[in-house]
N, C-alpha and C. Protein backbone atom coordinates (compact mmCIF):
# COMPACT_ATOMS: atom_id res chain seq x y z
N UNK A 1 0.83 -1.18 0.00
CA UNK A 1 0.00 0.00 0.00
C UNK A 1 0.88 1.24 0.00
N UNK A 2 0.53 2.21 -1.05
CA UNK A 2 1.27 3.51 -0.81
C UNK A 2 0.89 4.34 0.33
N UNK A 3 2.23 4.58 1.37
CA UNK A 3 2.06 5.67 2.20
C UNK A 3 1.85 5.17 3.39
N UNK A 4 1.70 3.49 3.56
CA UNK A 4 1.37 3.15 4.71
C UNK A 4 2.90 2.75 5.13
N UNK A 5 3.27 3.00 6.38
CA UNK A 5 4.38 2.82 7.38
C UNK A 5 4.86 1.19 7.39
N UNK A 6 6.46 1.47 6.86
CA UNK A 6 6.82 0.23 6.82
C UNK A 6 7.10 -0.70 8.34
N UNK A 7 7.00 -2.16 8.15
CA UNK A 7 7.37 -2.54 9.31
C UNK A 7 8.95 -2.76 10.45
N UNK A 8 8.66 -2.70 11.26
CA UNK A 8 10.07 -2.94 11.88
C UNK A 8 10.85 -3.98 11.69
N UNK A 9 11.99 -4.38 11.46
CA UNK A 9 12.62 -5.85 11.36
C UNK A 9 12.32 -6.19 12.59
N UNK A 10 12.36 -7.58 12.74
CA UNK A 10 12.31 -8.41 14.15
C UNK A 10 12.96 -8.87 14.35
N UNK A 11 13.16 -9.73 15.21
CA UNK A 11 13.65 -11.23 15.55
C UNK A 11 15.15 -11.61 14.63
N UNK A 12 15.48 -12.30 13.77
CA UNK A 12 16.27 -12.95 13.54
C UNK A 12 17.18 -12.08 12.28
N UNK A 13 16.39 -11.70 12.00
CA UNK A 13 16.19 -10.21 10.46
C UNK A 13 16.94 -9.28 10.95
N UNK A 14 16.50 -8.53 12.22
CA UNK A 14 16.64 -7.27 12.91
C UNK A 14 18.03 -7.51 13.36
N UNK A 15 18.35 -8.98 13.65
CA UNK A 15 19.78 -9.39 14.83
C UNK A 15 20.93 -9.21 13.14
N UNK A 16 20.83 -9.87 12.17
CA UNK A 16 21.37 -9.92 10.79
C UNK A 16 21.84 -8.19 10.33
N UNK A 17 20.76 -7.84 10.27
CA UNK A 17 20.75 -6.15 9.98
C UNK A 17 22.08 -5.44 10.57
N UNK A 18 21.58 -5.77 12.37
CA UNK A 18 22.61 -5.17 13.08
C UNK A 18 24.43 -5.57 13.27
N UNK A 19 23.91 -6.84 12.76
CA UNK A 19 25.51 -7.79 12.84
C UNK A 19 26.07 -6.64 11.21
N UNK A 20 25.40 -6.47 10.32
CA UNK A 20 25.91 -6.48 9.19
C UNK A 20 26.16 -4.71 8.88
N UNK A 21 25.94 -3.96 10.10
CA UNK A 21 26.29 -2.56 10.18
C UNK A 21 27.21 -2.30 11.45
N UNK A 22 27.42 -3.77 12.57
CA UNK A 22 28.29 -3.79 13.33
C UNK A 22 29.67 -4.07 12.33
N UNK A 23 29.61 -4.86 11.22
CA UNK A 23 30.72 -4.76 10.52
C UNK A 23 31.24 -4.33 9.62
N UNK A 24 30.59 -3.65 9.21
CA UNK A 24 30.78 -2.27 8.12
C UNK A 24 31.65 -1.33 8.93
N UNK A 25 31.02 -0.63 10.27
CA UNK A 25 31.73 0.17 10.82
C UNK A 25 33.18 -0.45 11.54
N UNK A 26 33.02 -1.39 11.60
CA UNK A 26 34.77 -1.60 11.96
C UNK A 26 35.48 -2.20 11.15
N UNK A 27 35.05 -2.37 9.90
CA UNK A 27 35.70 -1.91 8.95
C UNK A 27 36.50 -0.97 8.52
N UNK A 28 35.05 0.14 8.63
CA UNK A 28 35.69 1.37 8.17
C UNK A 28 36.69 1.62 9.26
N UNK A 29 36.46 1.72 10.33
CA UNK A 29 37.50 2.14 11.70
C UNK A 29 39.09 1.54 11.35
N UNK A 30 38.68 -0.27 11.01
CA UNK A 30 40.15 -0.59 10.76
C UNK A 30 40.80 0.41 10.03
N UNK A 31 40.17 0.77 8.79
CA UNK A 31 40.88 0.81 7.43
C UNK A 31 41.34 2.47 7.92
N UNK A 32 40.54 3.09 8.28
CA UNK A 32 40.57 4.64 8.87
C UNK A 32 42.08 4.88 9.93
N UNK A 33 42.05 3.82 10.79
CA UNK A 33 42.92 3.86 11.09
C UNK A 33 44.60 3.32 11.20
N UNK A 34 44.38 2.47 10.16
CA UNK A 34 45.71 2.21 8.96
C UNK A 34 45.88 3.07 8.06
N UNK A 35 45.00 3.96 7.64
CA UNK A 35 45.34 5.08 6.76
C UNK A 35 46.28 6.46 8.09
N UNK A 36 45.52 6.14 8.66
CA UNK A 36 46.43 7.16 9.38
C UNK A 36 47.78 7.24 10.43
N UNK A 37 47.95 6.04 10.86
CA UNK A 37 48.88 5.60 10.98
C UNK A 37 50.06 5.30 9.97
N UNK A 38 49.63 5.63 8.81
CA UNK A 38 50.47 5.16 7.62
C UNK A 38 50.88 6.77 6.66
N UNK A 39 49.89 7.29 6.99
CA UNK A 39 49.96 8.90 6.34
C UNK A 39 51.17 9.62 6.73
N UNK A 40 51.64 10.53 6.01
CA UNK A 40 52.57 11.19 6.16
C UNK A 40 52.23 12.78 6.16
N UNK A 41 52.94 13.46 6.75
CA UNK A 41 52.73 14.72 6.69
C UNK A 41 51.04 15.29 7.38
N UNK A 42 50.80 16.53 7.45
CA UNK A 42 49.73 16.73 8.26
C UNK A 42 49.65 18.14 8.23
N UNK A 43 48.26 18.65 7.58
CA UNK A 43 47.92 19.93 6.84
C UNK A 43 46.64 20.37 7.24
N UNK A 44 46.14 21.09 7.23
CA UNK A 44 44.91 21.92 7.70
C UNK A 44 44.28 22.04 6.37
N UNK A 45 42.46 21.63 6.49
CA UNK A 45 42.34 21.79 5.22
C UNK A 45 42.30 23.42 4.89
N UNK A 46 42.42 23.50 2.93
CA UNK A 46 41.95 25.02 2.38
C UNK A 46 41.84 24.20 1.03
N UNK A 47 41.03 24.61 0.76
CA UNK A 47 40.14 23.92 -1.04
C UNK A 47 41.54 25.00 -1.77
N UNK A 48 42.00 25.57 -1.55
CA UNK A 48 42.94 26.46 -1.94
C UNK A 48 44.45 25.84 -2.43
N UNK A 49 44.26 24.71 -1.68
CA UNK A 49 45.44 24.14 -1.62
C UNK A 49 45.72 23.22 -2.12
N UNK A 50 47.02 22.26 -2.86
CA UNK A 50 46.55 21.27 -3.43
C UNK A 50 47.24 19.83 -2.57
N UNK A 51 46.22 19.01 -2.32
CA UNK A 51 47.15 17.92 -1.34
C UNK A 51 47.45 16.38 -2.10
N UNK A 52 47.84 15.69 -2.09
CA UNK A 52 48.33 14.29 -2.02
C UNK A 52 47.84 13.00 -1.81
N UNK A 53 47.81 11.73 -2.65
CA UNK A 53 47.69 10.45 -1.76
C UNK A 53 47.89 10.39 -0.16
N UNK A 54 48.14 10.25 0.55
CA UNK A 54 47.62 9.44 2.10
C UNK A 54 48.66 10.73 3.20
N UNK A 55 47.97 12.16 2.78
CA UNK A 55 48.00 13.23 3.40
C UNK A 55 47.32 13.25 4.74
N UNK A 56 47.54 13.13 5.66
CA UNK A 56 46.97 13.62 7.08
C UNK A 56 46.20 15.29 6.97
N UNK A 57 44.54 15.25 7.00
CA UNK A 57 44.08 16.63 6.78
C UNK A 57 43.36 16.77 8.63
N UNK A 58 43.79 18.26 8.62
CA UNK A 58 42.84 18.39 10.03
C UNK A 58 41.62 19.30 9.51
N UNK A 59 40.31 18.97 9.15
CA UNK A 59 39.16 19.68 8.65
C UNK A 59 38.58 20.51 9.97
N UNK A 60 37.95 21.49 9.87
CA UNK A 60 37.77 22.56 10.99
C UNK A 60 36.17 21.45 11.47
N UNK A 61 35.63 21.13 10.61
CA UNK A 61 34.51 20.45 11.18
C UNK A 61 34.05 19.29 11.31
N UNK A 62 35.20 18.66 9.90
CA UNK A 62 34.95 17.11 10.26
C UNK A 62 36.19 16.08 10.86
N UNK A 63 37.28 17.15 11.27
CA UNK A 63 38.12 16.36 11.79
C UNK A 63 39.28 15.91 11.33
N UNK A 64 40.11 15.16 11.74
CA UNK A 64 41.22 14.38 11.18
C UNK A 64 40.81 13.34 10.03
N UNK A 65 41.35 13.35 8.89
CA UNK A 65 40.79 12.63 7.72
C UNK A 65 42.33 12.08 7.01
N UNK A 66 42.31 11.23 5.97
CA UNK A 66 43.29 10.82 5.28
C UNK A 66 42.53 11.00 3.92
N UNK A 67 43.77 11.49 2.81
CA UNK A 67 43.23 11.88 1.36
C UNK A 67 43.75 9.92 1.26
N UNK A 68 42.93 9.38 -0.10
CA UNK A 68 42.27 7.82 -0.24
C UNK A 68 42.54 8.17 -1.54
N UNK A 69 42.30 9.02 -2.24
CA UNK A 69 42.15 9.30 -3.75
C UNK A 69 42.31 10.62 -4.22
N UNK A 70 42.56 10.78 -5.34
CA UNK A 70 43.36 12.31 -5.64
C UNK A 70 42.34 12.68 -7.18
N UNK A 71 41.96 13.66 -7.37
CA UNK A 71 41.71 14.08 -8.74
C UNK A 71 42.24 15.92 -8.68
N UNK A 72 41.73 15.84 -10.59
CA UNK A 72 42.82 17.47 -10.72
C UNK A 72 41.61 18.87 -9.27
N UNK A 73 40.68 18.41 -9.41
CA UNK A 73 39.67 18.92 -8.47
C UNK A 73 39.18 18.72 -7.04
N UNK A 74 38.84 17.60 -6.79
CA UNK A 74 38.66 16.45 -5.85
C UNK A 74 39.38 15.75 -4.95
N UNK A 75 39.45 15.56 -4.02
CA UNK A 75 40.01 14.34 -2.99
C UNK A 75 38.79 13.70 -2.27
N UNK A 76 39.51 12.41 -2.21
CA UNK A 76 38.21 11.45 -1.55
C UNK A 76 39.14 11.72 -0.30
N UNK A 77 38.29 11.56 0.74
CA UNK A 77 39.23 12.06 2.32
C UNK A 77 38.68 10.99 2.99
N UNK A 78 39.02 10.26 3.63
CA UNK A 78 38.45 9.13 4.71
C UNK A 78 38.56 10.20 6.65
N UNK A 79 37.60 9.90 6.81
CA UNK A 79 37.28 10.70 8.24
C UNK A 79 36.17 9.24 8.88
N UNK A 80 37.16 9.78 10.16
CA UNK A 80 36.45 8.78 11.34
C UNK A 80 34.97 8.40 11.25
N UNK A 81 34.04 8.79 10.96
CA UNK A 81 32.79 8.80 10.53
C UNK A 81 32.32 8.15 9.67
N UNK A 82 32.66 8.92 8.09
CA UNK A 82 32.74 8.61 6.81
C UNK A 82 33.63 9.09 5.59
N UNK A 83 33.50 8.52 4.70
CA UNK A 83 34.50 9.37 3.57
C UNK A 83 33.56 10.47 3.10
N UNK A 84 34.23 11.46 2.53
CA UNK A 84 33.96 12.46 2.01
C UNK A 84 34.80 12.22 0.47
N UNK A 85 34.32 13.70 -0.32
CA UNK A 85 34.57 14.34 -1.04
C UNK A 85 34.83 15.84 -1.10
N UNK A 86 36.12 16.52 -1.11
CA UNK A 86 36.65 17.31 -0.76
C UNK A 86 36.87 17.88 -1.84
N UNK A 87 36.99 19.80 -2.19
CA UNK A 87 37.42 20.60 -3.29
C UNK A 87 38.82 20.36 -2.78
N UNK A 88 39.60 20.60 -3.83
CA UNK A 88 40.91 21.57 -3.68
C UNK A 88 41.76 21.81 -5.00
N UNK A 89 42.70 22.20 -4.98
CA UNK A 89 43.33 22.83 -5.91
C UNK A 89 42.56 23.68 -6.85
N UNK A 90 42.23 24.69 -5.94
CA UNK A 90 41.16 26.23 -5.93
C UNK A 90 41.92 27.19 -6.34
N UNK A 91 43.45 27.44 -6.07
CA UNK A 91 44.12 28.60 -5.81
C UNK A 91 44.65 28.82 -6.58
């Protein structure tokens, strides 16, 4: 039916769900924190600026991040949370 409220997972469904977003996130945590332990150097972000493969960024709002991927515009940034997509080489 359109518009009517979906149901809650339960029981065995609901336990699956949660196992399978308990391991996603420590995933990401591992990998987050082998990137940064492995990073070199350590910069403050400015879209102004242009940064590097496995750069240590300190973002004013999202924190300590590692650049993952590089384009002439773009960096994919991995942050404790989630990855992003970042401007730079603005200036």
């Amino acid at each position: 039916k359109e518009g009517a409220p979906k149901k809650a997972l339960a029981g065995a469904a609901a336990k699956r769900k949660e196992q399978a977003a308990t391991a996603k996130k420590n995933a990401h945590n591992d990998e987050y924190q082998k990137l940064l332990d492995a990073a070199q150097n350590a910069a403050n972000y400015n879209m102004k600026l242009k940064f590097e493969m496995n750069t240590k960024i300190s973002h004013p709002k999202f924190g300590m991040g590692v650049v993952r991927a590089v384009q002439i515009d773009k960096i994919e940034v991995m942050f404790q949370d989630e990855i992003r997509n970042l401007v730079h080489n603005r200036g």
